[in-house]
PDB file of N, CA and C in Angstrom:
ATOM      1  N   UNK A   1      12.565 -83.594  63.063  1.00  0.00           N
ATOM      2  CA  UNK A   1      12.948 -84.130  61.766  1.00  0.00           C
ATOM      3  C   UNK A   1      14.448 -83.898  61.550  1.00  0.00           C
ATOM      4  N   UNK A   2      14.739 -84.891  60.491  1.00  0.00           N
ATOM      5  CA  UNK A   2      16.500 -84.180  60.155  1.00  0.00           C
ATOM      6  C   UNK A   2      16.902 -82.973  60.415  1.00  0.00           C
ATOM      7  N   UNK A   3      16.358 -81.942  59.567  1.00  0.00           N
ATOM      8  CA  UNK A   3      16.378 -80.530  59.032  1.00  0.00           C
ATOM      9  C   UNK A   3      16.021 -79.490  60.196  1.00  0.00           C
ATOM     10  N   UNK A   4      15.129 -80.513  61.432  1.00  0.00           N
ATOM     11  CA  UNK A   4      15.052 -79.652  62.341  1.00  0.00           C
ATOM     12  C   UNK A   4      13.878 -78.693  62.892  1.00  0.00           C
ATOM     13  N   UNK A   5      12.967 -79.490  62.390  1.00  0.00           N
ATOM     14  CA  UNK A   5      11.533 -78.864  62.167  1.00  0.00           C
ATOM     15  C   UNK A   5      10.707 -79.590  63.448  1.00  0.00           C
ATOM     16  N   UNK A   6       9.888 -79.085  64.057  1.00  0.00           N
ATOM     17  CA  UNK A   6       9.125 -79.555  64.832  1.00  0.00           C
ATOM     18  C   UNK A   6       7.830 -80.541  64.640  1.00  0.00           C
ATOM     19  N   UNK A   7       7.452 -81.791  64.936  1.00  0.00           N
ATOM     20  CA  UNK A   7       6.457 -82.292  64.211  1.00  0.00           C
ATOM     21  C   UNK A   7       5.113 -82.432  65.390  1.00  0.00           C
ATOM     22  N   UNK A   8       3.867 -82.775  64.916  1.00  0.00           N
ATOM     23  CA  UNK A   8       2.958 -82.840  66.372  1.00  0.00           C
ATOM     24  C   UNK A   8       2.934 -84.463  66.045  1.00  0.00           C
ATOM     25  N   UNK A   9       2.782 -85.189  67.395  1.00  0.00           N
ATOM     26  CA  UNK A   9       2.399 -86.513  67.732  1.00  0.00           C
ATOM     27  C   UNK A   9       1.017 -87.066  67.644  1.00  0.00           C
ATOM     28  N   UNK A  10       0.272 -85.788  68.017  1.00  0.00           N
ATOM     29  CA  UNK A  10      -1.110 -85.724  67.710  1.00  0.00           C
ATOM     30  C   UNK A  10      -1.761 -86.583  68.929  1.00  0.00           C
ATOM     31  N   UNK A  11      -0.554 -86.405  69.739  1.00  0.00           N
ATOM     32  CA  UNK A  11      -0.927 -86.998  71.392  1.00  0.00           C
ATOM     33  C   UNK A  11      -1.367 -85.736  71.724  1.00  0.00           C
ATOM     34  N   UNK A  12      -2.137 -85.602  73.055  1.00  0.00           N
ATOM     35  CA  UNK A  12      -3.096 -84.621  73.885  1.00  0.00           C
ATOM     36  C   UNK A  12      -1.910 -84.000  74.739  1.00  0.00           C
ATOM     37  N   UNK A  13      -1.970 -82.739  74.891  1.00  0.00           N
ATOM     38  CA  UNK A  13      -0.983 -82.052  75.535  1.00  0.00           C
ATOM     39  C   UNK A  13      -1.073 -82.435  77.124  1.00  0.00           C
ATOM     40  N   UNK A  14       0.039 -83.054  77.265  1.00  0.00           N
ATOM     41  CA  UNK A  14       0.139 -83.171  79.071  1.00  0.00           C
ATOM     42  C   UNK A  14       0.503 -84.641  78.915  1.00  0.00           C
ATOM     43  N   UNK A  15       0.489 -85.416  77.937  1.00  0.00           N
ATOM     44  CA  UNK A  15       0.013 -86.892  78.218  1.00  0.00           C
ATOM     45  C   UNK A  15       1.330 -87.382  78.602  1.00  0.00           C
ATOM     46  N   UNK A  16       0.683 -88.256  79.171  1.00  0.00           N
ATOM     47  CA  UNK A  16       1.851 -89.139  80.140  1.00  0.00           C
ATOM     48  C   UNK A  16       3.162 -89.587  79.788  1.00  0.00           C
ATOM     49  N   UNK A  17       4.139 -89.418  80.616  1.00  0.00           N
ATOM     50  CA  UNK A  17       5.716 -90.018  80.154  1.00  0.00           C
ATOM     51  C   UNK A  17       5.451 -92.147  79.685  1.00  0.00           C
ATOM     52  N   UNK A  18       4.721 -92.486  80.783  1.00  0.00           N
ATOM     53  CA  UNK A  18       4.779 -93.991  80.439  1.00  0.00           C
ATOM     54  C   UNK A  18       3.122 -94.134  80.374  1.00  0.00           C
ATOM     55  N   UNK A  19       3.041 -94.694  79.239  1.00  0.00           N
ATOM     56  CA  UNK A  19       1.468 -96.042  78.986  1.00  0.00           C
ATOM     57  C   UNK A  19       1.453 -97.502  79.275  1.00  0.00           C
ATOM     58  N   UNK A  20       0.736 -97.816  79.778  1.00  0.00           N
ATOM     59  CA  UNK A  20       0.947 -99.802  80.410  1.00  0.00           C
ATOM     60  C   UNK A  20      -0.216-100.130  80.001  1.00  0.00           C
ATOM     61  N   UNK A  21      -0.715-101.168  80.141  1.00  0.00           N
ATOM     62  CA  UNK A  21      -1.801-102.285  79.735  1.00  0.00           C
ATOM     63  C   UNK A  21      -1.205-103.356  80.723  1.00  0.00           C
ATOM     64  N   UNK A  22      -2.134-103.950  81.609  1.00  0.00           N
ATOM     65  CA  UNK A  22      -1.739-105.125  82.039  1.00  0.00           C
ATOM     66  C   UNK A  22      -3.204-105.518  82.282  1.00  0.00           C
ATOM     67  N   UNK A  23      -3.115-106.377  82.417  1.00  0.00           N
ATOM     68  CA  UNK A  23      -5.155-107.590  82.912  1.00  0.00           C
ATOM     69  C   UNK A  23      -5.876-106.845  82.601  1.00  0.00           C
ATOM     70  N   UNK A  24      -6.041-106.261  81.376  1.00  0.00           N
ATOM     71  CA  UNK A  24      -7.208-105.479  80.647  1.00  0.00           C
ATOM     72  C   UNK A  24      -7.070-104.347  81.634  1.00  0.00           C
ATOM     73  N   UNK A  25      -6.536-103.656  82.346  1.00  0.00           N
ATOM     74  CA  UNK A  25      -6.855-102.119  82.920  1.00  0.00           C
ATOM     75  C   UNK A  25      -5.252-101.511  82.127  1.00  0.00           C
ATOM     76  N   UNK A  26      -5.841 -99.586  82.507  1.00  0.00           N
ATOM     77  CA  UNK A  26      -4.584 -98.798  81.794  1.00  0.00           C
ATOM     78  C   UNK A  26      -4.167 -98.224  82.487  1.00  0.00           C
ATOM     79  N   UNK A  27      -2.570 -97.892  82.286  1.00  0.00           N
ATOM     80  CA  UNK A  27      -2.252 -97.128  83.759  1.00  0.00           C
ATOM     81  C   UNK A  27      -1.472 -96.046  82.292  1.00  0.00           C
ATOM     82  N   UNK A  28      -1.641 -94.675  83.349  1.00  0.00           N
ATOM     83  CA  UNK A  28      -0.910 -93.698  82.786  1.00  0.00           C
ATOM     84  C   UNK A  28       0.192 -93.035  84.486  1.00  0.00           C
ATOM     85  N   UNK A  29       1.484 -93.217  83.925  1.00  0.00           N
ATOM     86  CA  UNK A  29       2.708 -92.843  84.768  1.00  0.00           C
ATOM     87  C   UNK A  29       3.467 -91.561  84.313  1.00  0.00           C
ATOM     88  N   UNK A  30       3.451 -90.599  85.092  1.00  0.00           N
ATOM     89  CA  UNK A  30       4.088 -89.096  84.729  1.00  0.00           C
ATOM     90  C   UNK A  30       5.640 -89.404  85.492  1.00  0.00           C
ATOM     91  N   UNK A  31       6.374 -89.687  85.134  1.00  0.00           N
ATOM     92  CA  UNK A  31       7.283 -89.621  85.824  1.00  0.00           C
ATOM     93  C   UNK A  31       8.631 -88.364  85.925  1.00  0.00           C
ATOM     94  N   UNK A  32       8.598 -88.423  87.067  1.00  0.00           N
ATOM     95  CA  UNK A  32       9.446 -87.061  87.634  1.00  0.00           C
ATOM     96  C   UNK A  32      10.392 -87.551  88.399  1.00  0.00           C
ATOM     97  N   UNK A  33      11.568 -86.272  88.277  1.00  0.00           N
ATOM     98  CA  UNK A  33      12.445 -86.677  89.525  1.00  0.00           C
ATOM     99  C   UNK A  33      12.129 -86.135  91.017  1.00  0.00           C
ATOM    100  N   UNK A  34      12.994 -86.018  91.995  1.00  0.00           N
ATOM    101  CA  UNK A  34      12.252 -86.127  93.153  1.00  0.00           C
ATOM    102  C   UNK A  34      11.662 -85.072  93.364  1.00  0.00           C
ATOM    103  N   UNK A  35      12.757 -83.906  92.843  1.00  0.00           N
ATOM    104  CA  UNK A  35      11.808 -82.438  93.092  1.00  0.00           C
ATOM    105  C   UNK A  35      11.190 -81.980  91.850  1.00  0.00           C
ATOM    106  N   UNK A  36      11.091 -82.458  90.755  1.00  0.00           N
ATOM    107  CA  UNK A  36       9.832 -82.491  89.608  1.00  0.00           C
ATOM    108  C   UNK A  36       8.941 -81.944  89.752  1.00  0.00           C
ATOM    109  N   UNK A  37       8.309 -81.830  89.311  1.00  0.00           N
ATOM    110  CA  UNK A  37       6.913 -80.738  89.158  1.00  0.00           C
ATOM    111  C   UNK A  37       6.232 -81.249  87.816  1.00  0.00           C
ATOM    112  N   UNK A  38       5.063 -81.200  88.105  1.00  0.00           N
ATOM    113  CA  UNK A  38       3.898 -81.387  86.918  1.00  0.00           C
ATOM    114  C   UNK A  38       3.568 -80.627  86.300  1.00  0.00           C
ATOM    115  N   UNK A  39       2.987 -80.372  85.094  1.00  0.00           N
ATOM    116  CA  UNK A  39       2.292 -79.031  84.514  1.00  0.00           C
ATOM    117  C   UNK A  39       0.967 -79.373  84.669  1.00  0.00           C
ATOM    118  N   UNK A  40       0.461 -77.991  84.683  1.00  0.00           N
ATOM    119  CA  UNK A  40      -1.414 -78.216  84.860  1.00  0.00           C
ATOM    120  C   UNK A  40      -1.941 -79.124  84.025  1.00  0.00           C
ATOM    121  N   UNK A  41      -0.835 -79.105  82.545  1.00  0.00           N
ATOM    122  CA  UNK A  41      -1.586 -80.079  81.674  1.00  0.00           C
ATOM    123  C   UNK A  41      -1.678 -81.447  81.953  1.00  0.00           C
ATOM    124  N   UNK A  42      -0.475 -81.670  82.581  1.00  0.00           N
ATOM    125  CA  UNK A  42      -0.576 -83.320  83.254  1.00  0.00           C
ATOM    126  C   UNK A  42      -0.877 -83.721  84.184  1.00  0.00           C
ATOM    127  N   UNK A  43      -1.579 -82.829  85.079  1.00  0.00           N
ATOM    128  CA  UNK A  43      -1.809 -83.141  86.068  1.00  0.00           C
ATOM    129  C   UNK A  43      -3.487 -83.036  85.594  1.00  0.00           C
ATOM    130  N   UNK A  44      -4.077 -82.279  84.512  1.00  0.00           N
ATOM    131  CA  UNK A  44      -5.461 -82.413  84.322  1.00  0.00           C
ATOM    132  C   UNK A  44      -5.517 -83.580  83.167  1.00  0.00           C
ATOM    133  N   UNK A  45      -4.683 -84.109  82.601  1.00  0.00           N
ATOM    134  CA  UNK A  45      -4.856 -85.557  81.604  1.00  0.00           C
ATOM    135  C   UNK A  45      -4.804 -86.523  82.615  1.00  0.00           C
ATOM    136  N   UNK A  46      -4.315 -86.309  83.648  1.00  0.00           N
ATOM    137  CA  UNK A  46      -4.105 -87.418  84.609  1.00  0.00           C
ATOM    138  C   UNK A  46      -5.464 -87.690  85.625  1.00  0.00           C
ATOM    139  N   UNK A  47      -6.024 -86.513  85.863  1.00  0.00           N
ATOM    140  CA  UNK A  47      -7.339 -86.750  86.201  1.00  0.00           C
ATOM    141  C   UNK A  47      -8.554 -87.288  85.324  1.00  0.00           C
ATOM    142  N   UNK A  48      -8.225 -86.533  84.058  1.00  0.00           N
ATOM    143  CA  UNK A  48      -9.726 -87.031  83.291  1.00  0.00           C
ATOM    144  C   UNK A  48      -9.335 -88.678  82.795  1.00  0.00           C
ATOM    145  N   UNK A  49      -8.199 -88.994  82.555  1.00  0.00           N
ATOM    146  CA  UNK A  49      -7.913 -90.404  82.281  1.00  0.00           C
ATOM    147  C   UNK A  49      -8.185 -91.179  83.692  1.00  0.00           C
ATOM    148  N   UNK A  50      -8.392 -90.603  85.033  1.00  0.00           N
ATOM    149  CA  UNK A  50      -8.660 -91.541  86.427  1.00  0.00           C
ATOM    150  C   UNK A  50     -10.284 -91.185  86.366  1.00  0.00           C
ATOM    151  N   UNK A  51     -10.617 -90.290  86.035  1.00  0.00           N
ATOM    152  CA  UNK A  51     -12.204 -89.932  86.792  1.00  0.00           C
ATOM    153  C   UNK A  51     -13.219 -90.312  85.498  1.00  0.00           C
ATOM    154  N   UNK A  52     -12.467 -89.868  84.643  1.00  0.00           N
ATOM    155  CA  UNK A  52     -13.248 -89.871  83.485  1.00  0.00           C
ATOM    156  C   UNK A  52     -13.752 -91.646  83.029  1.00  0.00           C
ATOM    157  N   UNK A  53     -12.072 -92.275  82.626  1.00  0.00           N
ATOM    158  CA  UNK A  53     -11.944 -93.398  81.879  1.00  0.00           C
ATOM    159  C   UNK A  53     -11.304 -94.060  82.897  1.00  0.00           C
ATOM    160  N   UNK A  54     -11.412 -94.433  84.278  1.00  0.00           N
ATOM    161  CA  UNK A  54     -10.912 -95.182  84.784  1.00  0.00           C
ATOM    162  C   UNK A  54      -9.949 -96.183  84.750  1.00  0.00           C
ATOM    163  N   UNK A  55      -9.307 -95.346  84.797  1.00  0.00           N
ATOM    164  CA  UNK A  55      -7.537 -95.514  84.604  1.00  0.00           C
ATOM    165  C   UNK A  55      -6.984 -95.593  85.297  1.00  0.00           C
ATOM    166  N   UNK A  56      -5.845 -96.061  86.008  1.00  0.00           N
ATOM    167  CA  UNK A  56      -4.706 -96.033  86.900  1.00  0.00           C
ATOM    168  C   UNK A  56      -3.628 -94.653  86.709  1.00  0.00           C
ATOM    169  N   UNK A  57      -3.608 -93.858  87.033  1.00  0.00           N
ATOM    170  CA  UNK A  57      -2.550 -93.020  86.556  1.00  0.00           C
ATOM    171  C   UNK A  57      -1.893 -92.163  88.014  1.00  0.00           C
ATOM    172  N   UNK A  58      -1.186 -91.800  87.874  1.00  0.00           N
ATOM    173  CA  UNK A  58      -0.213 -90.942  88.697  1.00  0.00           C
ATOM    174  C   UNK A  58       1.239 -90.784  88.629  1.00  0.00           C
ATOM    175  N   UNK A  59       1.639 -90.091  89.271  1.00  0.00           N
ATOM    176  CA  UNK A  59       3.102 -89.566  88.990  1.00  0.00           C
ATOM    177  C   UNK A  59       3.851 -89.860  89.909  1.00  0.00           C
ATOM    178  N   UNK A  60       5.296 -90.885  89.662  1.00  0.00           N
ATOM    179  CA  UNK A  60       5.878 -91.706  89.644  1.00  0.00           C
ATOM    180  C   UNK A  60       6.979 -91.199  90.275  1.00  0.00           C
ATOM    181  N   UNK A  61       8.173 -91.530  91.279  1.00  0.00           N
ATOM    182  CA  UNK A  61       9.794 -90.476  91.386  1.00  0.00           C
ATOM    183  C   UNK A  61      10.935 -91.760  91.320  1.00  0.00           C
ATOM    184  N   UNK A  62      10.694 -93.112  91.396  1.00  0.00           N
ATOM    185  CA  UNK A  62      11.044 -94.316  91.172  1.00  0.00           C
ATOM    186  C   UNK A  62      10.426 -95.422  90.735  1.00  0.00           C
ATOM    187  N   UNK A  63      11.425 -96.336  89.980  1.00  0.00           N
ATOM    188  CA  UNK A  63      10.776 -97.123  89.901  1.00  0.00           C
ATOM    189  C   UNK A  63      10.242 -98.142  90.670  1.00  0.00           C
ATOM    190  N   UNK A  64      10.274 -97.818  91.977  1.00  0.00           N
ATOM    191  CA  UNK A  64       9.381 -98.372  93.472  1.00  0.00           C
ATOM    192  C   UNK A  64       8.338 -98.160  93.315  1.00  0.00           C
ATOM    193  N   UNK A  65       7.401 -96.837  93.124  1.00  0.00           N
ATOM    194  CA  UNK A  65       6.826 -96.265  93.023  1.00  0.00           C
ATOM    195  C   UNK A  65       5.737 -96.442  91.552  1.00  0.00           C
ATOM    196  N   UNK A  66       6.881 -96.830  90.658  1.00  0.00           N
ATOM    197  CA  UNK A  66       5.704 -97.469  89.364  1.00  0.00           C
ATOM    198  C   UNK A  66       5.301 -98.516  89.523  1.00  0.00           C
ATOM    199  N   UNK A  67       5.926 -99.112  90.339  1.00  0.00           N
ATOM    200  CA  UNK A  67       5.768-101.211  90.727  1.00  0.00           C
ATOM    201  C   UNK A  67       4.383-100.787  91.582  1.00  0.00           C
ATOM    202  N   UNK A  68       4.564 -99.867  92.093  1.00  0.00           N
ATOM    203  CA  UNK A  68       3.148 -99.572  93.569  1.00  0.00           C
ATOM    204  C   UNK A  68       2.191 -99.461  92.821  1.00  0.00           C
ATOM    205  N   UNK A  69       2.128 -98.816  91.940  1.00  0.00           N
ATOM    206  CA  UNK A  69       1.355 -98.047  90.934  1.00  0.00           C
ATOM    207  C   UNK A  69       0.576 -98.926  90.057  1.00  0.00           C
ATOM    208  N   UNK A  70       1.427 -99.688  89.610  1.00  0.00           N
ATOM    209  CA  UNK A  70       0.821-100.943  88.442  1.00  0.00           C
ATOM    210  C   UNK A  70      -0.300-102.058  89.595  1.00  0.00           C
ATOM    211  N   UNK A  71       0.896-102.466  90.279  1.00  0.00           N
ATOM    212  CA  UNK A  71       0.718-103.391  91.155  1.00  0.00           C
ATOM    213  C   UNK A  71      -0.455-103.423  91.881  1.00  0.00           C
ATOM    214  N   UNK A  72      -1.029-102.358  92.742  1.00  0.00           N
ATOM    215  CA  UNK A  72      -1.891-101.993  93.402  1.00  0.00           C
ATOM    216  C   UNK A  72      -1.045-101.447  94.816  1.00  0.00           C
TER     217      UNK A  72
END
């Protein structure tokens, strides 16, 4: 906020840097740089959004790599 206060999003802790929608499926993209690292939390939102709700998701180090991702 202005003043400097912290607010919650009331998004799920871990959740993904990028959200997509394309031909009715969802992709969730964590994106990192090359030597990046995940937190347990995103790396376990990233599973229950693939296993759970069949989702597209994974973690990204270019945008080569998100094109792969979306794309198939």
């Amino acid at each position: 906020t202005k003043d400097g206060r912290w607010f919650d999003t009331g998004l799920p802790k871990g959740f993904s840097d990028l959200m997509a929608v394309k031909d009715g499926r969802i992709y969730f993209l964590e994106v990192k740089t090359e030597t990046g690292r995940a937190s347990q939390e995103q790396l376990n939102f990233l599973a229950v959004m693939r296993d759970r709700y069949g989702c597209v998701s994974g973690i990204v180090r270019s945008v080569e790599e998100a094109v792969k991702l979306v794309t198939g």
